[in-house]
N, C-alpha and C. Protein backbone atom coordinates (compact mmCIF):
# COMPACT_ATOMS: atom_id res chain seq x y z
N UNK A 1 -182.95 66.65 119.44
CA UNK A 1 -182.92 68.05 119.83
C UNK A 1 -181.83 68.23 120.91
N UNK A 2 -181.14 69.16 120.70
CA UNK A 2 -180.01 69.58 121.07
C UNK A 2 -180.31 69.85 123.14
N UNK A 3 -179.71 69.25 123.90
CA UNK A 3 -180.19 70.15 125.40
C UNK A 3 -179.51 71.38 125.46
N UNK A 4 -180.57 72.38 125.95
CA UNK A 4 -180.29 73.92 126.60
C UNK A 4 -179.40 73.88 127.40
N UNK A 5 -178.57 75.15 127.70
CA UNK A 5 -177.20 74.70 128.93
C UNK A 5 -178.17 74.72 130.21
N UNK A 6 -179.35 75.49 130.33
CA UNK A 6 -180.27 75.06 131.58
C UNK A 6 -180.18 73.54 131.71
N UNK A 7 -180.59 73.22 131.32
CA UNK A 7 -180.76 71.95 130.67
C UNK A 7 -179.59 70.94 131.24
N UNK A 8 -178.31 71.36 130.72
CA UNK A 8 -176.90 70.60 130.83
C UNK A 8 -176.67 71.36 132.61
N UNK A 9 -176.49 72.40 133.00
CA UNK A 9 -176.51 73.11 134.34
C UNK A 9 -177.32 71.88 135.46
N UNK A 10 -178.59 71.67 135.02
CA UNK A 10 -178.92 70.45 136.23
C UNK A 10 -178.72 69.48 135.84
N UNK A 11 -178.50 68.89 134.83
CA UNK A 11 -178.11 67.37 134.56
C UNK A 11 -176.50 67.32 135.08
N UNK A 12 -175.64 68.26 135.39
CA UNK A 12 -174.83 68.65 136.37
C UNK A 12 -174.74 68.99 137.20
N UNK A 13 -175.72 69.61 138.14
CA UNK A 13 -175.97 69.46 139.56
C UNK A 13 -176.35 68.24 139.87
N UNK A 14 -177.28 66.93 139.12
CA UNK A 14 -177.65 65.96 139.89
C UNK A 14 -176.63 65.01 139.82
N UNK A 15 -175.59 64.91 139.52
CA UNK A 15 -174.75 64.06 139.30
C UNK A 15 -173.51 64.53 140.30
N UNK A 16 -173.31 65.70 140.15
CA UNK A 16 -172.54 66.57 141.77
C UNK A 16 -173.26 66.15 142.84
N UNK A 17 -174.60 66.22 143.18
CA UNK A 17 -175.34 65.84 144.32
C UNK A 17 -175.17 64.52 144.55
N UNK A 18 -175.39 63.50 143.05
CA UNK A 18 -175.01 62.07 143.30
C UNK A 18 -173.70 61.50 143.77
N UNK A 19 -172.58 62.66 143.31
CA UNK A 19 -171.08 62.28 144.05
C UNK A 19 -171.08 62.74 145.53
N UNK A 20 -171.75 63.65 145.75
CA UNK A 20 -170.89 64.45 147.13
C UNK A 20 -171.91 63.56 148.62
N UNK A 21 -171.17 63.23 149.38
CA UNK A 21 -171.24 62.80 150.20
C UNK A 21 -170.95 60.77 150.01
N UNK A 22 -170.32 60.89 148.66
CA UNK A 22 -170.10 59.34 148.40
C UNK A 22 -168.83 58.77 149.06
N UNK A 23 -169.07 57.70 149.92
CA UNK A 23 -168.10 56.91 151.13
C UNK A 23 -167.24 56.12 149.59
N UNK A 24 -167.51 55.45 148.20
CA UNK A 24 -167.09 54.85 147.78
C UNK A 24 -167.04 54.91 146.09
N UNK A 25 -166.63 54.99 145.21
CA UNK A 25 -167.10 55.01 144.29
C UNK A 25 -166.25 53.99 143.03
N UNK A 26 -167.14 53.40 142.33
CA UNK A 26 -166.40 52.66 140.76
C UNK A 26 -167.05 53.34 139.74
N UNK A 27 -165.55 53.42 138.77
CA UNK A 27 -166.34 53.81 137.40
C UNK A 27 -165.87 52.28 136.20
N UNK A 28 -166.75 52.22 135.48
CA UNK A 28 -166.85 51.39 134.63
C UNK A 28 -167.37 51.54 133.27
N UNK A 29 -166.82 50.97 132.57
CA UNK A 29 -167.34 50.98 130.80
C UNK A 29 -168.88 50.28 130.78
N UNK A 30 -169.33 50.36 129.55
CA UNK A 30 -170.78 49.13 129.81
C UNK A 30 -171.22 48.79 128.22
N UNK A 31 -170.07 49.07 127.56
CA UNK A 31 -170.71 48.79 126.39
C UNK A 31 -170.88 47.12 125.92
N UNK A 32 -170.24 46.08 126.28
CA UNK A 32 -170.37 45.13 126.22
C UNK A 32 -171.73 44.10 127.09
N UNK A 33 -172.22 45.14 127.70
CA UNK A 33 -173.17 44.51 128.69
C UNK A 33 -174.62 44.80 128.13
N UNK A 34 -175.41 43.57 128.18
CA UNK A 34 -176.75 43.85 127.65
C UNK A 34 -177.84 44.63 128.51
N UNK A 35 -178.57 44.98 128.14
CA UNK A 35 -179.92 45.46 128.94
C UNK A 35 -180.12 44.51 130.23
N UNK A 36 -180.64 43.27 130.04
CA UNK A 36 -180.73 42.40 130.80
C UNK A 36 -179.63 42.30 132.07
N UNK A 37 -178.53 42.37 131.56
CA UNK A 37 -177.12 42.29 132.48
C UNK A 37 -177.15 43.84 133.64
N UNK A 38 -177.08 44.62 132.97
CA UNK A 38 -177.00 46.08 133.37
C UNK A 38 -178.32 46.06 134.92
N UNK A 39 -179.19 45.58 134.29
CA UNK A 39 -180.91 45.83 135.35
C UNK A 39 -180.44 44.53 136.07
N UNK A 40 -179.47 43.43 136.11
CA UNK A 40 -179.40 42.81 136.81
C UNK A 40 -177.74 43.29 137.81
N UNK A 41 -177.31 44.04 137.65
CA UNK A 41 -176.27 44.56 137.84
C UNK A 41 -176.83 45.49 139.28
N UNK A 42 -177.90 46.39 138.63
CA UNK A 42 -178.03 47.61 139.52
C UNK A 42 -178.89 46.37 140.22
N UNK A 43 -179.90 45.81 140.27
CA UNK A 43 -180.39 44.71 141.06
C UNK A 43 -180.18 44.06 141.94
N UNK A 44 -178.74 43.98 141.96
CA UNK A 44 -177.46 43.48 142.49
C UNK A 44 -177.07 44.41 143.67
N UNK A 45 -176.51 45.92 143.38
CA UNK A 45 -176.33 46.83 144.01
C UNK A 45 -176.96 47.20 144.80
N UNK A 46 -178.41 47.59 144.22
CA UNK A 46 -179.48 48.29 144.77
C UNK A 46 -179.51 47.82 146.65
N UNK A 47 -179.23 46.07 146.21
CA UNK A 47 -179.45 45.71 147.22
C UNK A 47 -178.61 45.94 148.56
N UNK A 48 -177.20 45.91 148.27
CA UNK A 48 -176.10 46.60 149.20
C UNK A 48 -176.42 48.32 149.31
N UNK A 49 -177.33 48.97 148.56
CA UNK A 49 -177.39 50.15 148.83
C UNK A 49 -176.35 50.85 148.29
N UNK A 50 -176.26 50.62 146.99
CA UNK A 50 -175.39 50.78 146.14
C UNK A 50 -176.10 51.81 144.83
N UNK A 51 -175.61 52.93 144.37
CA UNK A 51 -176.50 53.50 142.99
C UNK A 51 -175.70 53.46 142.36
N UNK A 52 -176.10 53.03 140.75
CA UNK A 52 -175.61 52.48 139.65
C UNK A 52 -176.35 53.86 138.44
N UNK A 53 -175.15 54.47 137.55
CA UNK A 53 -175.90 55.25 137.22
C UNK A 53 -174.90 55.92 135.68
N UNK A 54 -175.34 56.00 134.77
CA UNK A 54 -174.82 56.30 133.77
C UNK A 54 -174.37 57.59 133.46
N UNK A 55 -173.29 58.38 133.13
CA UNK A 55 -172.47 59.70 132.72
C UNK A 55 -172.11 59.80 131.63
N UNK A 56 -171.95 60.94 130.60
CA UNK A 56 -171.12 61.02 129.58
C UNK A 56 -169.83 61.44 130.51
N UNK A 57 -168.63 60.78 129.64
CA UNK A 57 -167.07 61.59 130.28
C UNK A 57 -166.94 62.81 130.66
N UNK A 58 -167.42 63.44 129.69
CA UNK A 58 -166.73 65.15 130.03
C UNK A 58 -167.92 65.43 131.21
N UNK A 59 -169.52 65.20 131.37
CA UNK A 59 -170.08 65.96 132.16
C UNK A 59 -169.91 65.37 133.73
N UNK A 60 -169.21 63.86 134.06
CA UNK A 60 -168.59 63.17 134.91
C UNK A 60 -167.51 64.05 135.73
N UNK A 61 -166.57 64.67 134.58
CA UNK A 61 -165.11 64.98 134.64
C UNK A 61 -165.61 66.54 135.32
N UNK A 62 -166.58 67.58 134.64
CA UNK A 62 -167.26 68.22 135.51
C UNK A 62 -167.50 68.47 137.06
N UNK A 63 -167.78 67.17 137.02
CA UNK A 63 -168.42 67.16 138.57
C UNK A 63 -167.62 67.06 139.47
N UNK A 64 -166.90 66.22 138.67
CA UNK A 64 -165.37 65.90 139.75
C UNK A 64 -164.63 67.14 139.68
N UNK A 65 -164.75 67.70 138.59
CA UNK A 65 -163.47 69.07 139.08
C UNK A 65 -164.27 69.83 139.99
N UNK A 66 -165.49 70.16 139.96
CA UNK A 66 -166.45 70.98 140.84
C UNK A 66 -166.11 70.54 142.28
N UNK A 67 -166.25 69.49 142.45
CA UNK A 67 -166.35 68.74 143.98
C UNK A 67 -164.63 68.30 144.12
N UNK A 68 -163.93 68.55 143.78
CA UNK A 68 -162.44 68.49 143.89
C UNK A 68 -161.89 66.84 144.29
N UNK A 69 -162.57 66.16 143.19
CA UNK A 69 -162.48 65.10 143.67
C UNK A 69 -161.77 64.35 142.34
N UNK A 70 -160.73 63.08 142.59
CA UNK A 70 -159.56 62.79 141.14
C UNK A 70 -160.66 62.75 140.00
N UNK A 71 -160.08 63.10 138.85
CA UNK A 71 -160.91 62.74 138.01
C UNK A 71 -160.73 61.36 136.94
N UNK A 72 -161.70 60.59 136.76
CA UNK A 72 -161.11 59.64 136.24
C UNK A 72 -160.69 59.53 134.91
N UNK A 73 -159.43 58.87 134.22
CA UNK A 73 -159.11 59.23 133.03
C UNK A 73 -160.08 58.83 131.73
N UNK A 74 -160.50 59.78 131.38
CA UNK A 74 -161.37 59.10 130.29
C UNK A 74 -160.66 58.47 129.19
N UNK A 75 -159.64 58.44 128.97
CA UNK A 75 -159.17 58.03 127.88
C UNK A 75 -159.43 56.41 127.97
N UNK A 76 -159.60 56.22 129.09
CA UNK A 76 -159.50 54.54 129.29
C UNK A 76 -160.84 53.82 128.89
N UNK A 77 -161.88 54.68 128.92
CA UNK A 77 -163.03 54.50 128.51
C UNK A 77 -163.88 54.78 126.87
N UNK A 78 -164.24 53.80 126.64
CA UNK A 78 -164.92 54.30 125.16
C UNK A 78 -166.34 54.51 125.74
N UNK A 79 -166.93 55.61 125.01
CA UNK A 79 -168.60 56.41 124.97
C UNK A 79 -168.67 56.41 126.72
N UNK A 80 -169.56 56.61 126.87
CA UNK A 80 -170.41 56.45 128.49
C UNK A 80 -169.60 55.45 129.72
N UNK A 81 -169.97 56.26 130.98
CA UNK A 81 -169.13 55.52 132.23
C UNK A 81 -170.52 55.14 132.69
N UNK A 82 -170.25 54.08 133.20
CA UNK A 82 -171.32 53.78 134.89
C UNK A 82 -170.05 54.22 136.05
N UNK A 83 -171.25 54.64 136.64
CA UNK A 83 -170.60 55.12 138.25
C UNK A 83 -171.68 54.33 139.27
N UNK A 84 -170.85 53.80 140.05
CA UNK A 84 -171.65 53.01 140.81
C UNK A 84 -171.40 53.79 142.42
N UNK A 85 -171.98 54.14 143.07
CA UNK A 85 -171.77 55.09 144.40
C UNK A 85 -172.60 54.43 145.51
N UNK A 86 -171.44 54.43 146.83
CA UNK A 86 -172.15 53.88 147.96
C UNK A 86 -171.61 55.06 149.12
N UNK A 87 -172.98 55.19 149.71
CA UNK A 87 -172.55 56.55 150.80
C UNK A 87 -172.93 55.71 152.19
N UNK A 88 -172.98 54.48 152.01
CA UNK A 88 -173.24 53.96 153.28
C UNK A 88 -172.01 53.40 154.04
N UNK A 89 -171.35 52.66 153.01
CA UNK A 89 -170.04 51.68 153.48
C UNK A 89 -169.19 51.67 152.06
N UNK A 90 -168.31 51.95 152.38
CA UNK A 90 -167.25 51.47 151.52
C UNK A 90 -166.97 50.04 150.71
C-alpha cells in the first residue's frame, strides 16, 4: 500500500529533525551488508553515540535541500543510503 503524502510529510520531518543539529555526518550504501553486519554496525556506533539510520535518495536529498545542507550525490549510490549522524563530536 502506497504511503499518503501525510504520511511521506513526517517521514520527512523525522529525518530533517535527525539531520539538524548534526556535528558530523556519513552516508553509505548497505546493500552488500547482511542483517547481522548492519545490527552489529549500529552496535558499534550506538556506542560512540552515533545514529545509524536508513533513507531512500530522493527523501534524504529533501531534507538536505530543506536544511540547506550539500546534498549527497545519489548517483553514486544504488537503492537506499545509511546515514550515520553524530551531534556529539565529530
Amino acid at each position: 500500500m502506497p504511503k499518503t503524502r501525510a504520511q511521506k510529510e513526517a517521514t520527512l520531518k523525522q529525518v530533517a529533525d535527525a539531520l539538524t543539529g548534526a556535528k558530523g555526518l556519513a552516508f553509505s550504501g548497505f546493500q552488500k551488508l547482511t542483517v547481522k553486519e548492519v545490527t552489529e554496525l549500529r552496535s558499534l556506533l550506538r556506542k560512540e553515540g552515533v545514529k545509524l539510520f536508513v533513507a531512500k535518495r530522493t527523501l534524504l536529498t529533501k531534507a538536505c535541500e530543506q536544511l540547506k545542507l550539500p546534498v549527497p550525490d545519489a548517483a553514486l549510490f544504488v537503492g537506499g543510503l545509511q546515514v550515520a549522524i553524530s551531534v556529539e563530536d565529530e
